[in-house]
Protein backbone atom coordinates (compact mmCIF):
# COMPACT_ATOMS: atom_id res chain seq x y z
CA UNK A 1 1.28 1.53 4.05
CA UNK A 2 1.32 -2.18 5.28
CA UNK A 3 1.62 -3.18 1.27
CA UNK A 4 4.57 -0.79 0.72
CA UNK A 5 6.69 -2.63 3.70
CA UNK A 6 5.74 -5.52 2.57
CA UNK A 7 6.70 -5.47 -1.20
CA UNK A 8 9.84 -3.33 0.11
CA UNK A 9 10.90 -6.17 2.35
CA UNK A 10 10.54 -8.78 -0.41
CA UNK A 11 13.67 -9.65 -1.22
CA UNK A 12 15.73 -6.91 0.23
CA UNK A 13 19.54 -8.76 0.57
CA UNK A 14 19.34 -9.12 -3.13
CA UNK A 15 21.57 -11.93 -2.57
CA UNK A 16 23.72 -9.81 -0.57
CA UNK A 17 24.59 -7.38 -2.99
CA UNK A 18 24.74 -3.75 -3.05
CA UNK A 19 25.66 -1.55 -6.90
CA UNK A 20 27.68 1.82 -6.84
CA UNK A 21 25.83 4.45 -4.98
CA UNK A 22 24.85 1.95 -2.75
CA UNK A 23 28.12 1.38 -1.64
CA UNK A 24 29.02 4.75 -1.52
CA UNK A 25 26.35 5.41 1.21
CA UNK A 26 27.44 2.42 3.19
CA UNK A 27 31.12 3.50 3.62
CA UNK A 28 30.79 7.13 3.94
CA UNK A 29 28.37 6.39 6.42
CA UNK A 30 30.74 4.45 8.49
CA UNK A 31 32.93 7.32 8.76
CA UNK A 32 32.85 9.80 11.36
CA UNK A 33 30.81 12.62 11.15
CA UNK A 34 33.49 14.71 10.84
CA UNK A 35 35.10 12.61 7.88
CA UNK A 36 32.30 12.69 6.43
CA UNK A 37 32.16 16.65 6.43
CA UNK A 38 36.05 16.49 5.42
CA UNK A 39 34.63 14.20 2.20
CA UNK A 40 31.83 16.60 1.58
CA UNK A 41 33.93 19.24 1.00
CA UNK A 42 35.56 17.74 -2.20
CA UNK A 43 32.77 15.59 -3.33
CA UNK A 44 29.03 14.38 -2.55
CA UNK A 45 28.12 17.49 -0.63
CA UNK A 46 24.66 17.23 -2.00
CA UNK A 47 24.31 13.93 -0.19
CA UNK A 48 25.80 14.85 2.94
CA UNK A 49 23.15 15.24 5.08
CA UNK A 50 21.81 11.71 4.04
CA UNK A 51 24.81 10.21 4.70
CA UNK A 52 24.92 12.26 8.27
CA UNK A 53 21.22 10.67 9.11
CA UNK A 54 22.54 6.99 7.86
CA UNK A 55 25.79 7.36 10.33
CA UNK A 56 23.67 7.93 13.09
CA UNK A 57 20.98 4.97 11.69
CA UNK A 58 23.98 2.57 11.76
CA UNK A 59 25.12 3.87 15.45
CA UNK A 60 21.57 2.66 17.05
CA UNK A 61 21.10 -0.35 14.66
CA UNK A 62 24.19 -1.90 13.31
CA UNK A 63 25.91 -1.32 9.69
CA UNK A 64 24.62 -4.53 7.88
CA UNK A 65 22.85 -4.14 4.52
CA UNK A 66 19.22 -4.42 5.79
CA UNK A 67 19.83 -1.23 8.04
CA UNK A 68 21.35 0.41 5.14
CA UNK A 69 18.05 -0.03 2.82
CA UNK A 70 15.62 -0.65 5.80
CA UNK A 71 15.16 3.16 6.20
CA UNK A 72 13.56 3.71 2.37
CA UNK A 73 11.45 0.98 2.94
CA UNK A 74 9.75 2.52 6.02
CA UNK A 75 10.08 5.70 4.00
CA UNK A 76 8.41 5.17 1.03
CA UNK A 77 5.65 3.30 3.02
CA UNK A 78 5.15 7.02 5.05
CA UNK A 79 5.33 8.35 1.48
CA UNK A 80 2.04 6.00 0.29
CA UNK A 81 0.30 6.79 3.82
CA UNK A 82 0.75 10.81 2.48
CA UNK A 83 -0.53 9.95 -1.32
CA UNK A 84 -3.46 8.19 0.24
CA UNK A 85 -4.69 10.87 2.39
CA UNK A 86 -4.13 13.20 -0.37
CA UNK A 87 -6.25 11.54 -2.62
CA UNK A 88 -8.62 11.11 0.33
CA UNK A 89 -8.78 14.89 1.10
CA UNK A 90 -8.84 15.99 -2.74
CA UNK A 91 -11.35 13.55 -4.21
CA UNK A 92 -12.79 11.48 -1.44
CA UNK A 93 -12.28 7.92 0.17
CA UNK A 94 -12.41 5.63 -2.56
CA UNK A 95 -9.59 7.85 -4.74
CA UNK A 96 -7.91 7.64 -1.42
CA UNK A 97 -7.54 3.81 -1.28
CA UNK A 98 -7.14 3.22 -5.00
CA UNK A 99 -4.02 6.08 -4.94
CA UNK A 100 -2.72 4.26 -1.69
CA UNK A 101 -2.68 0.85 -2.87
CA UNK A 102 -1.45 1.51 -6.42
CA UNK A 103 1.38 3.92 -5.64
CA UNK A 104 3.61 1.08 -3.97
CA UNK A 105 2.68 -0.88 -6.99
CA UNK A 106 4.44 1.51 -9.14
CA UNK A 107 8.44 0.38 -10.57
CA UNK A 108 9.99 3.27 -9.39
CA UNK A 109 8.62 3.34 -6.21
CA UNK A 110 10.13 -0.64 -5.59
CA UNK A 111 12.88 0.31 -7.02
CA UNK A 112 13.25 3.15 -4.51
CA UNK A 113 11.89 1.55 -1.37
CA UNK A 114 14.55 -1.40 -1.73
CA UNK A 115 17.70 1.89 -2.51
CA UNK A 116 20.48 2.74 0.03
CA UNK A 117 20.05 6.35 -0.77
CA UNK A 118 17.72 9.24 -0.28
CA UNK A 119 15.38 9.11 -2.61
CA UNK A 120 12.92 7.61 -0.62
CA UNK A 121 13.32 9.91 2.55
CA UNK A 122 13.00 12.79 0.01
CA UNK A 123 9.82 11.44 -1.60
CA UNK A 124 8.53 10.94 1.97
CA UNK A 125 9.04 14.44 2.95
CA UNK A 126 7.60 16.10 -0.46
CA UNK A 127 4.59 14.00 -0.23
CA UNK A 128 3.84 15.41 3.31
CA UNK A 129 5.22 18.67 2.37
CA UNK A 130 2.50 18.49 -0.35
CA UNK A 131 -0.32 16.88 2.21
CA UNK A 132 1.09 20.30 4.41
CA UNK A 133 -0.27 22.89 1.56
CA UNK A 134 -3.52 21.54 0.74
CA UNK A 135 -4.31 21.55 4.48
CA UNK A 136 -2.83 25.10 4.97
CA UNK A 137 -4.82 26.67 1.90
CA UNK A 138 -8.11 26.20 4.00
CA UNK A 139 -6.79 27.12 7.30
CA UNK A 140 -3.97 29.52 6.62
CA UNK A 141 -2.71 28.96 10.24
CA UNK A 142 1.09 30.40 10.09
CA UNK A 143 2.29 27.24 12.06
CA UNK A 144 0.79 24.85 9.30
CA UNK A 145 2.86 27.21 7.09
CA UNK A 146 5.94 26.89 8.79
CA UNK A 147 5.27 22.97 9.18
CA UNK A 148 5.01 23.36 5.26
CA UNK A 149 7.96 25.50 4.55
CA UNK A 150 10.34 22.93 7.36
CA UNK A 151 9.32 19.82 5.68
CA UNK A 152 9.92 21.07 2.13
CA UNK A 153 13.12 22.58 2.92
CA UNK A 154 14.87 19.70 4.86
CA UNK A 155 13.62 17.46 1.55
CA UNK A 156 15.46 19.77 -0.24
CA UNK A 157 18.85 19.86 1.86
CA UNK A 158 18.45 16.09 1.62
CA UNK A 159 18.40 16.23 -2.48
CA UNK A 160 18.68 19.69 -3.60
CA UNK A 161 15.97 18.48 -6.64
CA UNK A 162 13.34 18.69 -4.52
CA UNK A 163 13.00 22.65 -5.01
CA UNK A 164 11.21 20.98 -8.49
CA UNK A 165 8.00 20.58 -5.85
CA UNK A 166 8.20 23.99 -4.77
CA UNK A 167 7.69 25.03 -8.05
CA UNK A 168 4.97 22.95 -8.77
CA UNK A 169 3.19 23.68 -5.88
CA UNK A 170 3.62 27.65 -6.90
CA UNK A 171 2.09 26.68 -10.30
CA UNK A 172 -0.67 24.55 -8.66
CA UNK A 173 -1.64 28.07 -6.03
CA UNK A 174 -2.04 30.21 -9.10
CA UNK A 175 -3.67 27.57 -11.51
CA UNK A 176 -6.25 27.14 -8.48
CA UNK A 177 -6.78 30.87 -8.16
CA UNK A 178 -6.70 30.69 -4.52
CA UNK A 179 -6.83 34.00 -2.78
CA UNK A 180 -3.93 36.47 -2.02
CA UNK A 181 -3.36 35.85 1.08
CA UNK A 182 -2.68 32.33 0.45
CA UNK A 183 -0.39 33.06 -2.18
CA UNK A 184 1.71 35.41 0.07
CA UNK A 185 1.89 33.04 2.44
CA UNK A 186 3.27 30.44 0.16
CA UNK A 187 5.84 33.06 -0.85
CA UNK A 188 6.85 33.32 2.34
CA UNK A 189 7.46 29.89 2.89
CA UNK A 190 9.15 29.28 -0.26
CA UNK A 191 11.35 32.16 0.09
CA UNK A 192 12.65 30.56 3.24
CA UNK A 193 12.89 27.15 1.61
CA UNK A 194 14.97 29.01 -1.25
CA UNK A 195 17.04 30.45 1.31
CA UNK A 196 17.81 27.62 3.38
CA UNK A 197 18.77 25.89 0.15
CA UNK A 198 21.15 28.74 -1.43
CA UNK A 199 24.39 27.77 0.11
CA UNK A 200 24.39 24.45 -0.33
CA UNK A 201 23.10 25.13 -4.40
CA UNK A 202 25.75 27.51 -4.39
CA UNK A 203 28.95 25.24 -2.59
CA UNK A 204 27.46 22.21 -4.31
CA UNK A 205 27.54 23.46 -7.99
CA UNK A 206 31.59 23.39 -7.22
CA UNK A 207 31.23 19.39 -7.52
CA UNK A 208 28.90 19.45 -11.02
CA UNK A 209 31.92 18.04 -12.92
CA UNK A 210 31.55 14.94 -10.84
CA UNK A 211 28.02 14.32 -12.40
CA UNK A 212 28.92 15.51 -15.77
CA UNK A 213 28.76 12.63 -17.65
CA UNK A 214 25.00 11.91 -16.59
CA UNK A 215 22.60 12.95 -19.52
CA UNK A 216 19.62 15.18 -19.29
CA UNK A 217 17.13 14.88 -16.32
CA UNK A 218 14.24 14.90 -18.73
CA UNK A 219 13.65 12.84 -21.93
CA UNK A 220 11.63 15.10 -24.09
CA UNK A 221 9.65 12.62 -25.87
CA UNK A 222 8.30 10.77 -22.77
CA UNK A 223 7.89 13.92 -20.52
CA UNK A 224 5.65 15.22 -23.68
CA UNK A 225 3.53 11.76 -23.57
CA UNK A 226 3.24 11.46 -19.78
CA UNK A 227 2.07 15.38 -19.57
CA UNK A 228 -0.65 14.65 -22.41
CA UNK A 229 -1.58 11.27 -20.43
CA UNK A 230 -1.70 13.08 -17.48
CA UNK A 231 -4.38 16.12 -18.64
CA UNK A 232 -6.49 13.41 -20.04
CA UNK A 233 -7.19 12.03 -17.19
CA UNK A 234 -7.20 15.53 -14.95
CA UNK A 235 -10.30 16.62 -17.84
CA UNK A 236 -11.79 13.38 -17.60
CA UNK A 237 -11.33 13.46 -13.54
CA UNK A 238 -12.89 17.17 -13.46
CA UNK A 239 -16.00 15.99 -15.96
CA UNK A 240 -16.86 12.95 -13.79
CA UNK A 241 -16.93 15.35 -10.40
CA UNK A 242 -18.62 18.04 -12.02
């Protein structure tokens, strides 16, 4: 956690400079909320709430351009607190420390941490969402379920791409085999986080043409290398434990 804050804080201003969606969060944010729910209703409604939490963030701390990345930075450093204890609850302390201290190493992760936009809140919130589920399986307590099901929904109504998790962790239940109460549980939850998330999927997909001209999420070639990368080292993971 202290690493992520302090890579994120390295060299923050970026000379004072700030590129598109940047500045898109930093005026819509200095709007009123209720601008800022007239706006949403043409354009950017997927980022509305975001830009609703950064209004008020602005309010309490002032609008300069350290407040306005500030917030990922303590973000993604509750995100690598969450992928540490993950790895310290799935495969023991010392997977723990090494996941902790190399997540903030990663690119994308700096890149985030250092970003006037949601990404990091959201990666905070799945990452606990996901810490959430591995502790409920065990227990299967109906308030760690709802903690579960909260967290993973207001991800999503902060970046509606979020549901992606929800699907993993679906696959991940019935990979594991877990029993059937756990997986009705986890229905539950996600049925709620699906509902929460319907009108705004629904109201939002008005606005598509304004991200039209973005390509594919999801280079074929890489996602193909990553995913064989990836169960390599799961089989050689499960082999070494075993």
């Amino acid at each position: 956690m202290t690493l992520t804050i302090a890579l994120g804080l390295w060299g923050i201003r970026r000379k004072n400079t700030m590129w598109g969606d940047e500045s898109v969060t930093y005026q819509l944010a200095h709007r009123d909320l209720s601008q800022i729910w007239l706006t949403a209703q043409h354009v950017d409604l997927v980022h509305a709430l975001y830009y609703a939490v950064m209004h008020e963030i602005f309010g309490l701390f002032g609008g300069g351009l350290l407040t306005l990345r500030l917030p990922s930075v303590l973000a993604m450093s509750v995100a690598a607190s969450g992928v540490g204890l993950l790895g310290l609850r799935l495969a023991g302390p010392r997977a723990g420390l090494l996941a902790g201290l190399v997540f903030p190493l990663l690119p994308q992760v700096q890149k985030y941490a250092q970003e006037g936009r949601s990404y990091a809140m959201v990666c905070a919130l799945v990452t606990w969402a996901t810490y959430a589920l591995v502790v409920s399986v065990p227990h299967r307590a109906r308030w760690r379920w709802a903690v579960y099901g909260s967290t993973m929904l207001l991800a999503c109504l902060l970046h509606e791409f979020a549901v992606l998790a929800l699907v993993a962790h679906g696959v991940t239940l019935v990979v594991s085999r877990v029993p059937r109460p756990v997986l009705r549980a986890w229905s539950v939850a996600a049925a709620g986080v699906v509902a929460g998330l319907l009108p705004l999927a629904i109201y939002s997909a008005g606005q598509s043409e304004q991200v039209s001209w973005i390509g594919g999420p999801v280079r074929l070639r890489y996602f193909l290398v990553v995913a064989v990368v990836g169960m390599a080292c799961a089989l050689v993971l499960q082999r070494c434990l075993s």
